[in-house]
Protein backbone atom coordinates (compact mmCIF):
# COMPACT_ATOMS: atom_id res chain seq x y z
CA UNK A 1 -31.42 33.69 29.03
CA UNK A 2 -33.50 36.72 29.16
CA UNK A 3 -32.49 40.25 29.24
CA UNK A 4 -33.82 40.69 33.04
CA UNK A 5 -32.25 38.01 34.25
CA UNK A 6 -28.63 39.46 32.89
CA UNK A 7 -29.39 42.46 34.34
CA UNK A 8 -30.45 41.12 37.52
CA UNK A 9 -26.68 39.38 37.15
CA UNK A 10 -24.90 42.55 36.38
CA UNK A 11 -26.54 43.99 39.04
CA UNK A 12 -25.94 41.90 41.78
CA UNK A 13 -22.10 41.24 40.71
CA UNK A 14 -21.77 45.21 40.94
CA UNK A 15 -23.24 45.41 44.31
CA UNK A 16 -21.18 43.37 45.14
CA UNK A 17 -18.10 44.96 44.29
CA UNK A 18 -19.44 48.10 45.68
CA UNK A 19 -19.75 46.27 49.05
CA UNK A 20 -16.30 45.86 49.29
CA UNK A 21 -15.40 49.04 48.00
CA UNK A 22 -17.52 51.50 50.20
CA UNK A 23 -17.88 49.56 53.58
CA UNK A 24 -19.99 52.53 55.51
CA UNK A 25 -23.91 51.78 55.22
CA UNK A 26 -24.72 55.08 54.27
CA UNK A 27 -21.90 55.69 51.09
CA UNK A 28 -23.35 52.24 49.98
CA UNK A 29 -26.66 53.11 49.67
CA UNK A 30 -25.70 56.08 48.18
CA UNK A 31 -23.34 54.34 45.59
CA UNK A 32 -26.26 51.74 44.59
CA UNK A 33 -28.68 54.73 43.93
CA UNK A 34 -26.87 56.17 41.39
CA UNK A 35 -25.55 52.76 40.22
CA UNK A 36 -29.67 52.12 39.79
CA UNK A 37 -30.26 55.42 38.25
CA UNK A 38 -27.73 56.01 35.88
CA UNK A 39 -26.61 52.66 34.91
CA UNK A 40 -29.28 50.58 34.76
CA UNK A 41 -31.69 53.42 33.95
CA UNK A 42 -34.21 51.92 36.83
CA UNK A 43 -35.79 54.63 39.35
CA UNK A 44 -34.47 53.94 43.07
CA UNK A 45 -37.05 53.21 45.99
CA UNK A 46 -36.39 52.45 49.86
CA UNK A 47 -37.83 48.92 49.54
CA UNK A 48 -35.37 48.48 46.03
CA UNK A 49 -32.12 49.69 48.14
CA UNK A 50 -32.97 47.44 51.24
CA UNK A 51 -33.77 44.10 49.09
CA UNK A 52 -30.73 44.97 47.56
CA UNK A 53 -27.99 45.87 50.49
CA UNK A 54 -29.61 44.19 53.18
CA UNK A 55 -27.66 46.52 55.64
CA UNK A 56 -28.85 48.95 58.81
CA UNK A 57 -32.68 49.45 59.71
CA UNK A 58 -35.33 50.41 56.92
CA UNK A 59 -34.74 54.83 57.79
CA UNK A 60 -31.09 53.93 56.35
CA UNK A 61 -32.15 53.75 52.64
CA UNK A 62 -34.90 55.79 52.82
CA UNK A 63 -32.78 58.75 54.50
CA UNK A 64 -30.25 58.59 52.08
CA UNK A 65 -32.80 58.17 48.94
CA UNK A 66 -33.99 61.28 50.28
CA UNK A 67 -30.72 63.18 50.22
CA UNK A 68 -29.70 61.61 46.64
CA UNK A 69 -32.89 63.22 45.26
CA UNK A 70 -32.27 66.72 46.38
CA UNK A 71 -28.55 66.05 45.71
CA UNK A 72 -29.74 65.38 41.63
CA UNK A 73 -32.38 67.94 41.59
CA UNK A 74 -29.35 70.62 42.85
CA UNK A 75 -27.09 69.70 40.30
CA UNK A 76 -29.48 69.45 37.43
CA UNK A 77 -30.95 73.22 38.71
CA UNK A 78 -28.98 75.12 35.78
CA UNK A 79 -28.04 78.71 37.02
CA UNK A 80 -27.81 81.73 34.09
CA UNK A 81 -26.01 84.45 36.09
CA UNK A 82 -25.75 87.56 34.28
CA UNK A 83 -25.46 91.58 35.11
CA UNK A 84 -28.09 92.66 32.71
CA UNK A 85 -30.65 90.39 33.41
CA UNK A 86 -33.33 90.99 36.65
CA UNK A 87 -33.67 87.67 38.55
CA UNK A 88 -36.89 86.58 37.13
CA UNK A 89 -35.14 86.32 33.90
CA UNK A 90 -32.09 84.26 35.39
CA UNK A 91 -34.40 81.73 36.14
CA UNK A 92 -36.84 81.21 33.78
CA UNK A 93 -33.64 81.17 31.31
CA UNK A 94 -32.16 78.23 33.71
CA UNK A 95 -35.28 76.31 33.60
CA UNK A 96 -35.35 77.16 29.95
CA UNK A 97 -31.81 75.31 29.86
CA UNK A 98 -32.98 73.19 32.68
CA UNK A 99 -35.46 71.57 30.19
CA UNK A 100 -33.61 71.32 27.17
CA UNK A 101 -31.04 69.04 29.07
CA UNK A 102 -34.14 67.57 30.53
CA UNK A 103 -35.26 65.85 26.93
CA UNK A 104 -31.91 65.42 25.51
CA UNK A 105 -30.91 63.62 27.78
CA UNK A 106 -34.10 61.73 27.44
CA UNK A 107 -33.63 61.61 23.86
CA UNK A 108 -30.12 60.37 24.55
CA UNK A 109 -31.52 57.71 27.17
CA UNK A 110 -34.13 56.75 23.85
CA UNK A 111 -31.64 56.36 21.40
CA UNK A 112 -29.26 54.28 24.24
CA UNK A 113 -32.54 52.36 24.51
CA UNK A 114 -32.59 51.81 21.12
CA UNK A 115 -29.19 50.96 20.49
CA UNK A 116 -28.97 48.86 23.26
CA UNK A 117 -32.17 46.66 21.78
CA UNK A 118 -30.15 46.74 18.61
CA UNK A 119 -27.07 45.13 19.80
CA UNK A 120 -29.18 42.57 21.81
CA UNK A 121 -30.86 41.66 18.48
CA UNK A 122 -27.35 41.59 16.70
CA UNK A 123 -26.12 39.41 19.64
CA UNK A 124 -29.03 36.84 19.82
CA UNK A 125 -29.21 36.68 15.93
CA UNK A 126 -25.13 36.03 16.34
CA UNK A 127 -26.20 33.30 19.03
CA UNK A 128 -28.80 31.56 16.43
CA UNK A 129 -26.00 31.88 13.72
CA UNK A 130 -23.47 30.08 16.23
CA UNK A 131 -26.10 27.67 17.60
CA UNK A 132 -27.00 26.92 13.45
CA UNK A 133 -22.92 26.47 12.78
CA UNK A 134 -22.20 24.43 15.94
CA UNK A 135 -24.99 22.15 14.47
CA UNK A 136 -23.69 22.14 10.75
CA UNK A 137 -20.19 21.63 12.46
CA UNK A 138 -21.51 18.22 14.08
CA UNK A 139 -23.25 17.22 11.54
CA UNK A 140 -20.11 17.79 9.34
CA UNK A 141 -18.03 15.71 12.50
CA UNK A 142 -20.48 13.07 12.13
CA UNK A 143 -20.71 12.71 8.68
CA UNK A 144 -16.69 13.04 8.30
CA UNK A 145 -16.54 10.01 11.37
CA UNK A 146 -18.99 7.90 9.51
CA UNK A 147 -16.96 8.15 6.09
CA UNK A 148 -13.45 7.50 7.67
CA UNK A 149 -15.22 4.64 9.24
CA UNK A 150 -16.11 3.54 5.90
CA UNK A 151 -12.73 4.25 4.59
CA UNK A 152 -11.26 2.43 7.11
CA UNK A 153 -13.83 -0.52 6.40
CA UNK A 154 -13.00 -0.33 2.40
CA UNK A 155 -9.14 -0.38 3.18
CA UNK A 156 -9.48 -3.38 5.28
CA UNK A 157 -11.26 -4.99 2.49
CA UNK A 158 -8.93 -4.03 0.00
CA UNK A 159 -6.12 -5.94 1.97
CA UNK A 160 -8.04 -8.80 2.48
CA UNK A 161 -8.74 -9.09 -0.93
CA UNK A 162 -4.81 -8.68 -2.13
CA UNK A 163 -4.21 -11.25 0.36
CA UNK A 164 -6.38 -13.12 -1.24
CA UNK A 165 -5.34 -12.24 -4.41
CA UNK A 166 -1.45 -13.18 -3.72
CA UNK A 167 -2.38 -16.44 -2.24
CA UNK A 168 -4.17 -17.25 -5.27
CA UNK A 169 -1.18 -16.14 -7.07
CA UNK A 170 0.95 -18.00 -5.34
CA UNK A 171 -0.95 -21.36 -5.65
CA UNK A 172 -1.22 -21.20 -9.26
CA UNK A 173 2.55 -20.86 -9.30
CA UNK A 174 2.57 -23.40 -7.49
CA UNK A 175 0.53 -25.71 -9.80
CA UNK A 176 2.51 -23.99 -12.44
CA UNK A 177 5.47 -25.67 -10.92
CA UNK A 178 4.04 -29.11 -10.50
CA UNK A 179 2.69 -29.30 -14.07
CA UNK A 180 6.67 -27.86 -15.44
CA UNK A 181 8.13 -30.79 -13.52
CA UNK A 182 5.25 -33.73 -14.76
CA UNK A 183 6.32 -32.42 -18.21
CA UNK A 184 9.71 -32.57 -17.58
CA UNK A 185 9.61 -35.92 -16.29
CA UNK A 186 7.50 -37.06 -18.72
CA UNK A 187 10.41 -35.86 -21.30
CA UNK A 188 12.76 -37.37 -19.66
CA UNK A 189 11.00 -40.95 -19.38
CA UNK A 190 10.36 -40.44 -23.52
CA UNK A 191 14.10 -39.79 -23.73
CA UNK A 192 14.72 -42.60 -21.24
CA UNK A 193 12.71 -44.82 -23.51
CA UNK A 194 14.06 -44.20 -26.65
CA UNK A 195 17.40 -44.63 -25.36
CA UNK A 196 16.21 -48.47 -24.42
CA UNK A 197 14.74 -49.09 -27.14
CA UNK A 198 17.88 -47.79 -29.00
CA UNK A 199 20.04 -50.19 -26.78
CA UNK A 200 17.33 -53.02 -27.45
CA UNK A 201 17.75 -52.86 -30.77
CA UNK A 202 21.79 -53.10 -30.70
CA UNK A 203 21.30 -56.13 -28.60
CA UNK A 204 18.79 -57.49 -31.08
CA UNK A 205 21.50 -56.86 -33.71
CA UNK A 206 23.73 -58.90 -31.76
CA UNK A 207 21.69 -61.50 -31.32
CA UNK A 208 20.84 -61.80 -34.84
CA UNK A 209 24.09 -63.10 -35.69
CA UNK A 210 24.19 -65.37 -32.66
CA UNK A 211 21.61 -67.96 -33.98
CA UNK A 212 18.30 -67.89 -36.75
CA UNK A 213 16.07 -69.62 -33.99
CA UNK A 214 16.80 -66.82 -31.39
CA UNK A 215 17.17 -64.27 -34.05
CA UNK A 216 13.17 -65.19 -34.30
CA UNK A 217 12.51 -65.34 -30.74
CA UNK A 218 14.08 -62.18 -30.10
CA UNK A 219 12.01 -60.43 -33.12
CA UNK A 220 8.78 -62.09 -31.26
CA UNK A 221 10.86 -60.26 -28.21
CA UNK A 222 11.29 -56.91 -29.78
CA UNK A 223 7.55 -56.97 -31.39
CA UNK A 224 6.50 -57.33 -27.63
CA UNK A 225 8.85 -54.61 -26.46
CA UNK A 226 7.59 -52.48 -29.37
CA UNK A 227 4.18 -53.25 -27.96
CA UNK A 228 5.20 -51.83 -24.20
CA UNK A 229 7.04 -49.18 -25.52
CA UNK A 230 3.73 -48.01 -27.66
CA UNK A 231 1.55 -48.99 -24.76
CA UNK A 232 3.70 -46.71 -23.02
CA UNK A 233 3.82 -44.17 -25.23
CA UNK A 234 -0.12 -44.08 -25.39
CA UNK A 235 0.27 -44.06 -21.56
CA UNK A 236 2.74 -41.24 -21.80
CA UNK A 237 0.03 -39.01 -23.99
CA UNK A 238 -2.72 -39.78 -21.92
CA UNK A 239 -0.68 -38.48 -19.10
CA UNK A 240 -0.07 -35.60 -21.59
CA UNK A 241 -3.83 -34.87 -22.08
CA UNK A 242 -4.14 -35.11 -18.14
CA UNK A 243 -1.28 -32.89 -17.68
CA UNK A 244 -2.91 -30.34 -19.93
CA UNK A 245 -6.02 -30.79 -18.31
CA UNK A 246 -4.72 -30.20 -14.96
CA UNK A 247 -3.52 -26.70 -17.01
CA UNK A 248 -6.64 -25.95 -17.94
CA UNK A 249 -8.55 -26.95 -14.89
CA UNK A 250 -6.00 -24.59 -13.18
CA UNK A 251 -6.68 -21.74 -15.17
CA UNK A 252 -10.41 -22.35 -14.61
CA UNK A 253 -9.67 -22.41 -11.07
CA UNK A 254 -7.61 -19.11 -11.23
CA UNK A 255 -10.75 -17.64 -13.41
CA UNK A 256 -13.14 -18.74 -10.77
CA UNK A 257 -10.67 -17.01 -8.23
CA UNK A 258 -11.06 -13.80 -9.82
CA UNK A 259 -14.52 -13.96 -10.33
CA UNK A 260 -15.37 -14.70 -7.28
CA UNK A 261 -12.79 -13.59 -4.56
CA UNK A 262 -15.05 -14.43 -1.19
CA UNK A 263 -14.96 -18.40 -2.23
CA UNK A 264 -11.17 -18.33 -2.12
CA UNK A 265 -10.40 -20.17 1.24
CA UNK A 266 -12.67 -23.14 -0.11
CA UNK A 267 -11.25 -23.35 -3.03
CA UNK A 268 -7.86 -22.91 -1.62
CA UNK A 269 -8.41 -26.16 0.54
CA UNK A 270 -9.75 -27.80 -3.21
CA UNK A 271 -6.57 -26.82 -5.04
CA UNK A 272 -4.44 -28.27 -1.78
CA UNK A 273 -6.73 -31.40 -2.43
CA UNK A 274 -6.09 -31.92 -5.40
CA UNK A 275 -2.12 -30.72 -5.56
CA UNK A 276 -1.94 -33.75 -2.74
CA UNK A 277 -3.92 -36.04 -5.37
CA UNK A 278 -1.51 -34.72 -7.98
CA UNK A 279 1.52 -35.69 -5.35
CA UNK A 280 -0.19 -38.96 -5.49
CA UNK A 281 -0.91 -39.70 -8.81
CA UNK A 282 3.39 -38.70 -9.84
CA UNK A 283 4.39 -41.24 -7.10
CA UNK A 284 2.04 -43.65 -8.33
CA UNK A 285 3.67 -42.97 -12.32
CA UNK A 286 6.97 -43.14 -10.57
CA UNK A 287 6.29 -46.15 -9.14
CA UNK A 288 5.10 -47.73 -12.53
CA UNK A 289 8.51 -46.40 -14.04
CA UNK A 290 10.90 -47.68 -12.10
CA UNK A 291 8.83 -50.54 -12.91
CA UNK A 292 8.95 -50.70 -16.37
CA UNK A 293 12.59 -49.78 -16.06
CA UNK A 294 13.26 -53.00 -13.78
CA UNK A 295 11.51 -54.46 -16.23
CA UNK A 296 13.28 -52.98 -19.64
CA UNK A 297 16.60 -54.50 -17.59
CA UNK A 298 15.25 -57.86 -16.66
CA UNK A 299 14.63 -58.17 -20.78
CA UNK A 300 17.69 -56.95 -21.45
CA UNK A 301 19.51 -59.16 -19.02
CA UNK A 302 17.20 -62.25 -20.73
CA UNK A 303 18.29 -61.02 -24.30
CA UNK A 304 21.75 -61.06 -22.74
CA UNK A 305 22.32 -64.39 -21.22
CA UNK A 306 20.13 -65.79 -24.78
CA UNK A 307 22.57 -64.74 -26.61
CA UNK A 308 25.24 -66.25 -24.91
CA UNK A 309 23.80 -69.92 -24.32
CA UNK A 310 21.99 -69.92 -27.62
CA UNK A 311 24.40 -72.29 -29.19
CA UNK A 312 23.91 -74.82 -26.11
CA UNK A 313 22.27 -77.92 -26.65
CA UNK A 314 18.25 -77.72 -25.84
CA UNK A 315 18.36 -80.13 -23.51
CA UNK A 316 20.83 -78.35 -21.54
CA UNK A 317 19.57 -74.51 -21.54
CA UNK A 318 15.99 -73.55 -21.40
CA UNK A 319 15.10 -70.66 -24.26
CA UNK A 320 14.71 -67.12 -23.55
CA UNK A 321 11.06 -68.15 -24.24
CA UNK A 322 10.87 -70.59 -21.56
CA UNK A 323 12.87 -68.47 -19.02
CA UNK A 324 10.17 -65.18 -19.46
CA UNK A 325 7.47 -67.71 -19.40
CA UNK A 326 9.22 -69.26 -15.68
CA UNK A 327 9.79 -65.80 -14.83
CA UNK A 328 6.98 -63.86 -15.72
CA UNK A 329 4.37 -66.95 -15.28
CA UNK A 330 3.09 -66.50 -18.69
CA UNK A 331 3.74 -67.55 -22.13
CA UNK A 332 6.24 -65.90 -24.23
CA UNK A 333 3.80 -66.06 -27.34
CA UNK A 334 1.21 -64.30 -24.92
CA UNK A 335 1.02 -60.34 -25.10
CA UNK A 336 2.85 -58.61 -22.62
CA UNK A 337 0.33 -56.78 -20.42
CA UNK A 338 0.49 -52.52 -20.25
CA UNK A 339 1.93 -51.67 -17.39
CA UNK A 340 -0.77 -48.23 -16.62
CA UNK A 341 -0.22 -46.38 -13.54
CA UNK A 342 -3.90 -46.65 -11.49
CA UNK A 343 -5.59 -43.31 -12.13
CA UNK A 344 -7.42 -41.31 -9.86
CA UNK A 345 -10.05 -39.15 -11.08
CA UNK A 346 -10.32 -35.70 -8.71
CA UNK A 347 -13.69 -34.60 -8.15
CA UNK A 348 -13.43 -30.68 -8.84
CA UNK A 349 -15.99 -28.40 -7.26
């Protein structure tokens, strides 16, 4: 905004103040003549008062600009009166004073000038330094939004990823678990096993006194059950190696979790795969143990009720040979087949 149009504000705002101060015409125009002259430093004319006050017929301002000029040139008339000095004197001394007034007051009204040019300079360089601030002050807004946005952004991340992380955590504790309990088991089958074979060969023992002939089937007997219980023991270490291979395969898998951390719902759904093809594969070798123990009984029942009817005629009684063979629908001379649990190989990403 320019400096005429404030003025032209000031002006009006004081007019009208002075309008409903001074509510005669003629005090009015009076009051906005020396509010024009001495305030605002701008020379009064009838035309100026009228535009301004819009009151009474044109005479009105011009009558009354009349009477404020002789009104300003009386009191600026400076008067020297003195007893010693003739009247000529007297007033070329008050002109003399007259005129000094005169030009300082005009050098007052310069340096007012200048001063007031000053503080407009001041003011508009103040209005460029709050106009450059107000700038730096959004820009610094913008830029601060922007980074808490990406703040925001990078701690939503971060959770996701712990998530993430824990779930991962948590599913190799999981398969922590289920490889502790396959071991477990698998110790406690060994121990199962060497307690029938322990109990196999007291039986044996037994029968060895019973009768030569079924001392030498029961040998043939034990060889076979020595056979199983090696099959099964190579069984049992295979299932070792795969144990330790599901180990390993997990600690790939927690590896590959690290490494890569945006893959982790796939290969969540893979481990769940393969924990349920883990599930599968322990009821399959549960199965096949509760097999061989039906099994490990039936022989032991056999070696049992052999022993007892061993000294029967052999026309009589049928051998424990013959009984396995009508049992088992194979020879007792023939090798006992391994009894492996069907293994499922799981396709790993």
């Amino acid at each position: 905004m320019s400096d005429a149009t404030l003025d032209e504000a000031r002006l009006t705002a004081e007019i009208d103040r002075l309008k409903s101060e001074f509510p005669k015409t003629r005090e009015l125009y009076r009051e906005v003549c020396a509010l024009l002259f001495f305030r605002f430093g701008v020379t009064p004319t009838a035309n100026r008062l009228y535009q301004l006050v819009r009151r009474g017929s044109m005479g009105t301002p011009t009558a009354v600009l009349s009477e404020f000029w002789a009104e300003l040139r009386e009191k600026s008339r400076v008067r020297i009166e003195h007893a010693d000095l003739p009247e000529e004197l007297q007033g070329a001394a008050g002109e003399l004073v007259a005129a000094l007034w005169t030009r300082a007051t005009a050098a007052a009204q310069a340096a007012l000038e200048a001063l007031r040019v000053e503080v407009e300079q001041a003011r508009q360089d103040a209005q460029a330094a709050l106009s450059t601030m107000e700038g730096d002050l959004a820009r610094t807004e913008t830029a601060l939004e922007q980074r808490t946005t990406a703040l925001l952004a990078a701690q939503v991340r971060i959770q996701e990823l712990e998530q993430a992380q824990a779930a991962a955590a948590a599913t190799r504790s999981a398969l922590e678990s289920e490889v502790a309990r396959l071991q477990q088991e698998g110790r406690e089958r060994d121990g199962a096993l060497a307690q029938a074979r322990a109990d196999f060969a007291a039986e044996l023992n037994k029968l060895r006194a019973g009768a030569e002939l079924a001392e030498t089937r029961l040998q043939a007997a034990e060889k076979r059950a020595l056979l199983e219980i090696e099959r099964e023991r190579s069984a049992n270490a295979r299932l070792q190696r795969d144990v330790e291979a599901a180990t390993k395969r997990a600690a790939r898998a927690e590896e590959s979790a690290r490494a890569e951390i945006q893959s982790l719902q796939g290969q969540l759904g893979d481990l769940r795969h393969q924990a349920g093809m883990q599930e599968g594969r322990l009821e399959t070798l549960r199965a096949s143990h509760e097999a061989q123990a039906r099994e490990l009984d039936a022989l032991r029942r056999k070696a049992g009720a052999d022993g007892a009817s061993g000294e029967g005629s052999e026309a009589g009684t049928m051998t424990p040979a013959r009984r396995v063979q009508r049992r088992t629908g194979r020879s007792a001379d023939a090798p006992a087949k391994p009894l492996r649990p069907a293994r499922k190989t799981v396709a790993r990403k």
